[in-house]
N, C-alpha and C. Protein backbone atom coordinates (compact mmCIF):
# COMPACT_ATOMS: atom_id res chain seq x y z
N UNK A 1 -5.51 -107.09 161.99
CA UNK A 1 -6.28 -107.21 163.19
C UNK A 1 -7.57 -106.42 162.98
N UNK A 2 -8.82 -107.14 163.26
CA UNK A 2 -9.93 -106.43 163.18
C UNK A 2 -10.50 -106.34 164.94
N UNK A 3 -10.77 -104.87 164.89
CA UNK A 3 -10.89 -104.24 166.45
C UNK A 3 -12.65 -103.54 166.16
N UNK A 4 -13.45 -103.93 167.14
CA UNK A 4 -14.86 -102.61 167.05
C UNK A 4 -14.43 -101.15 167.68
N UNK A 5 -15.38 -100.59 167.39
CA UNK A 5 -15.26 -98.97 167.86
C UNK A 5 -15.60 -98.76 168.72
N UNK A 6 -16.21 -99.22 169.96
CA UNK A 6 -16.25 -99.77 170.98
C UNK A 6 -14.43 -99.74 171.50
N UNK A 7 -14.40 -100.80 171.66
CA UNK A 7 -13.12 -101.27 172.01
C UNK A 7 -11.77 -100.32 171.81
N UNK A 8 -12.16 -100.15 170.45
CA UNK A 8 -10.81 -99.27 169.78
C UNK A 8 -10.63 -98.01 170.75
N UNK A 9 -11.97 -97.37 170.88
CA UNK A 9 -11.98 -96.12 171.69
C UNK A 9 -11.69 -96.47 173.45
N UNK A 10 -11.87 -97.58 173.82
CA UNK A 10 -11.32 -97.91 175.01
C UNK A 10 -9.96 -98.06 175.50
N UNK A 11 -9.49 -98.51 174.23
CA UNK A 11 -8.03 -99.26 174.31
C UNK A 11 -7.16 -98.41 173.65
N UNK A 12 -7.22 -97.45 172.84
CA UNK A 12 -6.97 -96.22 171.99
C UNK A 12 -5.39 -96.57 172.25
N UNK A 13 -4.98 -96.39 173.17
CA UNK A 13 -3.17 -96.29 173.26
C UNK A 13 -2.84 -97.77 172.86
N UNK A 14 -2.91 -98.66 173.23
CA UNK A 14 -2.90 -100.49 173.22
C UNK A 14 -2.27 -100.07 171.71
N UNK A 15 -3.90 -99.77 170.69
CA UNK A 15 -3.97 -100.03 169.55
C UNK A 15 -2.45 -98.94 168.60
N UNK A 16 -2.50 -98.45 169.40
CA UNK A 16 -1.53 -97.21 168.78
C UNK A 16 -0.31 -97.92 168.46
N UNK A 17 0.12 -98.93 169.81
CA UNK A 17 1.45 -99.43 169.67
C UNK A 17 1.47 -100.55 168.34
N UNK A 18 0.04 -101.65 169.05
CA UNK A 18 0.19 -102.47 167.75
C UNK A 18 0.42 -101.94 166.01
N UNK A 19 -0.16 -101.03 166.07
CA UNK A 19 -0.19 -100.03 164.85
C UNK A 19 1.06 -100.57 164.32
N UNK A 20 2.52 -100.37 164.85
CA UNK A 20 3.58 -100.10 164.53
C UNK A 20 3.90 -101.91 163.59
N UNK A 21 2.71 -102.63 163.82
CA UNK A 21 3.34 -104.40 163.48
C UNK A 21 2.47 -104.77 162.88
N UNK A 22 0.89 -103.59 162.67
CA UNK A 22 0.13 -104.66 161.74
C UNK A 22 -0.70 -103.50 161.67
N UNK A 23 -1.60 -103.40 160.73
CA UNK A 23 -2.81 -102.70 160.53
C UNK A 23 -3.97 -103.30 160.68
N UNK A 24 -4.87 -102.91 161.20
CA UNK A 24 -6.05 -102.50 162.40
C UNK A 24 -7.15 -101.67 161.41
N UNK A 25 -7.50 -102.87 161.27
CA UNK A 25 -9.57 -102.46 161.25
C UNK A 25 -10.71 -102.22 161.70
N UNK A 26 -11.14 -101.17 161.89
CA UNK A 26 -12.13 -100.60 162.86
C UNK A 26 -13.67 -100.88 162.15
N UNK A 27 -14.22 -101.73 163.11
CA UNK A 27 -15.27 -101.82 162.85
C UNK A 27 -16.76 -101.53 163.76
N UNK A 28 -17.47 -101.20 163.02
CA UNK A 28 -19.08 -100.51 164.04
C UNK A 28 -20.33 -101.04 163.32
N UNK A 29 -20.84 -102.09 164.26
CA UNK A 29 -22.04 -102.57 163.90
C UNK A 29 -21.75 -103.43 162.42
N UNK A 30 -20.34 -104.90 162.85
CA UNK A 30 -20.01 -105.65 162.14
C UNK A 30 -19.22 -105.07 160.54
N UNK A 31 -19.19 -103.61 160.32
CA UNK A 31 -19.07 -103.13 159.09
C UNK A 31 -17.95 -102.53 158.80
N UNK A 32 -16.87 -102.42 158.05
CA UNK A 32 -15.55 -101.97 158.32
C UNK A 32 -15.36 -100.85 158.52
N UNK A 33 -15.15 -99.85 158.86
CA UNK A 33 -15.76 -98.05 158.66
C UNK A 33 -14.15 -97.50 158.48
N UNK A 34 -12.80 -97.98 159.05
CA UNK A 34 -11.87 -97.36 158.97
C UNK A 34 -10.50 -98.00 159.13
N UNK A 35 -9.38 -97.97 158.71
CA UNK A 35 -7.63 -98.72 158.64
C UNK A 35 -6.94 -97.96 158.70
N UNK A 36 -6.33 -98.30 160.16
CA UNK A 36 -5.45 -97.87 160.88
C UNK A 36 -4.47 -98.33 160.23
N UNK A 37 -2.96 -97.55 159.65
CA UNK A 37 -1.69 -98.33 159.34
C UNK A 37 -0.63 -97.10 159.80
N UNK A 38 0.55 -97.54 159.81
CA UNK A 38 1.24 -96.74 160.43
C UNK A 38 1.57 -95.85 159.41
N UNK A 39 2.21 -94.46 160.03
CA UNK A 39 2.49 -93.43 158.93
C UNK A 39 3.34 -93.87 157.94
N UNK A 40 4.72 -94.50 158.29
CA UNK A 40 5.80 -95.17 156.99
C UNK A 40 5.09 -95.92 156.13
N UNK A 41 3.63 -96.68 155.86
CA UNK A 41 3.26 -97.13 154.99
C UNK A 41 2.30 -96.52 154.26
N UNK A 42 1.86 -95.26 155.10
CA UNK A 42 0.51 -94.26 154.33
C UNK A 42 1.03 -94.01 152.93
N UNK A 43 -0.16 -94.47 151.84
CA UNK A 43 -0.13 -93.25 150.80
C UNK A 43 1.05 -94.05 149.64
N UNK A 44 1.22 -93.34 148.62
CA UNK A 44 1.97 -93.65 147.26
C UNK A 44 2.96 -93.62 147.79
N UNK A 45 3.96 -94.23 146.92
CA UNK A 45 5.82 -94.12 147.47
C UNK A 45 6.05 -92.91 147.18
N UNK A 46 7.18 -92.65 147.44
CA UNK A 46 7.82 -91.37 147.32
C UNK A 46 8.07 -90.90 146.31
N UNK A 47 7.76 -90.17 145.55
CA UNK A 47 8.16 -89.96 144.10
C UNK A 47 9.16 -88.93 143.72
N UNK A 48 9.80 -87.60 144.62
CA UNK A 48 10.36 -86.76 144.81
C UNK A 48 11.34 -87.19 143.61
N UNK A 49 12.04 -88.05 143.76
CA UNK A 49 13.18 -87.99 143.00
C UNK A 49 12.89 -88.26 141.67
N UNK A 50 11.68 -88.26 140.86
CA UNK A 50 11.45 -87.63 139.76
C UNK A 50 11.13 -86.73 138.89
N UNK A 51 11.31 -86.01 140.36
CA UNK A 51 11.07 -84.24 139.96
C UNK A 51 12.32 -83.68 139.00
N UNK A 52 11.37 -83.11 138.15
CA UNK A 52 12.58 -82.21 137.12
C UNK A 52 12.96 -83.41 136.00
N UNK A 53 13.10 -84.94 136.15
CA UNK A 53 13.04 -85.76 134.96
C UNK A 53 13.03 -85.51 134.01
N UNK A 54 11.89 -85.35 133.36
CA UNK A 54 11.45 -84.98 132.06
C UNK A 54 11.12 -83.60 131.74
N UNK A 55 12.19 -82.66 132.50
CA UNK A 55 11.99 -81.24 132.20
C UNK A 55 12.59 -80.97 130.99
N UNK A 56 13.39 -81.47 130.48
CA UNK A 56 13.95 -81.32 129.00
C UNK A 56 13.05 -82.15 127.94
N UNK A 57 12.34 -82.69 127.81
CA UNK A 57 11.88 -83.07 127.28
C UNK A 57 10.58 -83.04 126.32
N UNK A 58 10.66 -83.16 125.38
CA UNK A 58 9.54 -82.66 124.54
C UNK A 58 7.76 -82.09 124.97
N UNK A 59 7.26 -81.55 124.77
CA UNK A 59 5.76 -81.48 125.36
C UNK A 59 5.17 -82.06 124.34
N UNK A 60 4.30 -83.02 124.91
CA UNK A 60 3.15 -83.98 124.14
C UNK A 60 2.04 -83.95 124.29
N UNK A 61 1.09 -83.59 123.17
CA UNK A 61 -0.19 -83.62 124.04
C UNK A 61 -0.71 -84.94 123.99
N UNK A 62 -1.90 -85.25 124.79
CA UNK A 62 -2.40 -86.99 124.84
C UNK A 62 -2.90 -87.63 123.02
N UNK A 63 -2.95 -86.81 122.33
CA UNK A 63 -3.08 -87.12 120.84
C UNK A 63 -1.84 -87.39 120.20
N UNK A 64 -0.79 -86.94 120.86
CA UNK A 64 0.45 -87.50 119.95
C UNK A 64 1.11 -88.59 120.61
N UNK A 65 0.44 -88.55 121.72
CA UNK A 65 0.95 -89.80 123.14
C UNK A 65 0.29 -90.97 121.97
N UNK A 66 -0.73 -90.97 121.98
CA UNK A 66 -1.94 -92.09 121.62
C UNK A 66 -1.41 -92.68 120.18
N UNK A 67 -1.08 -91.37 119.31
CA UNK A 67 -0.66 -91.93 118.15
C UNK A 67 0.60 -92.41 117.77
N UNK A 68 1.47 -92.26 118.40
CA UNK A 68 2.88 -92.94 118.67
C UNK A 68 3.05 -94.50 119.46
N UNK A 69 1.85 -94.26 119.94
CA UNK A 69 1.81 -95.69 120.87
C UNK A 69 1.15 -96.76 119.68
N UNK A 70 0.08 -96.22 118.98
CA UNK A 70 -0.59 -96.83 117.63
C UNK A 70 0.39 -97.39 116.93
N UNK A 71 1.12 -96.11 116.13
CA UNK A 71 2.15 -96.49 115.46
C UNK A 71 3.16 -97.78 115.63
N UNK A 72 3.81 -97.76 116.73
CA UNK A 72 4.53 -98.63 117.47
C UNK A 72 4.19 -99.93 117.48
N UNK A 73 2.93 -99.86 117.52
CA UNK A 73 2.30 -101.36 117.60
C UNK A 73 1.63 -102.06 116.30
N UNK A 74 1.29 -101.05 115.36
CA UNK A 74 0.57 -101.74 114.22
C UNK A 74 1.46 -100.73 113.20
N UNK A 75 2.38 -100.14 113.10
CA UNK A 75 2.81 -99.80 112.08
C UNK A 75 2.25 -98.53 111.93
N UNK A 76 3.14 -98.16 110.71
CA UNK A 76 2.43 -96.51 109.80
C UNK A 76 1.73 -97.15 109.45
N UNK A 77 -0.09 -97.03 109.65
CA UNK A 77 -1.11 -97.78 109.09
C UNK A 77 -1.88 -96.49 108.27
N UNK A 78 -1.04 -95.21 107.92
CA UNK A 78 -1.93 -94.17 107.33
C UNK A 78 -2.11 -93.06 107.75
């Protein structure tokens, strides 16, 4: 749903509920300026439960990342 800022600020509660069924585009002087979505969809998924994962696990720096990935793909080339 695209709403102006105008309106949005009139209707402020209205928009709050729809919130919960669709996300809401605020616009001022035809231009998008801001998206409303509800909090359960804000932001990256949850990642918590990969905390501690790879705590046993070797430390790599991005040069041995890079060259293992090389390897893998074209061989011991040297």
């Amino acid at each position: 749903m695209i709403v102006n800022a105008t309106e949005f600020k009139t209707r402020a509660g209205k928009y709050l509920e729809i919130v919960n069924k669709e996300e809401i585009i605020i616009t001022r002087n035809g231009k998008e300026v801001a998206k409303l979505i509800p909090i359960r969809k804000q932001g990256t998924p949850n990642a918590d439960f990969l905390y501690g994962l790879l705590a046993d696990s070797e430390k790599k720096d991005a040069d041995q990342i890079r060259d293992e990935r090389i390897k893998e793909k074209y061989g011991d080339i040297g």
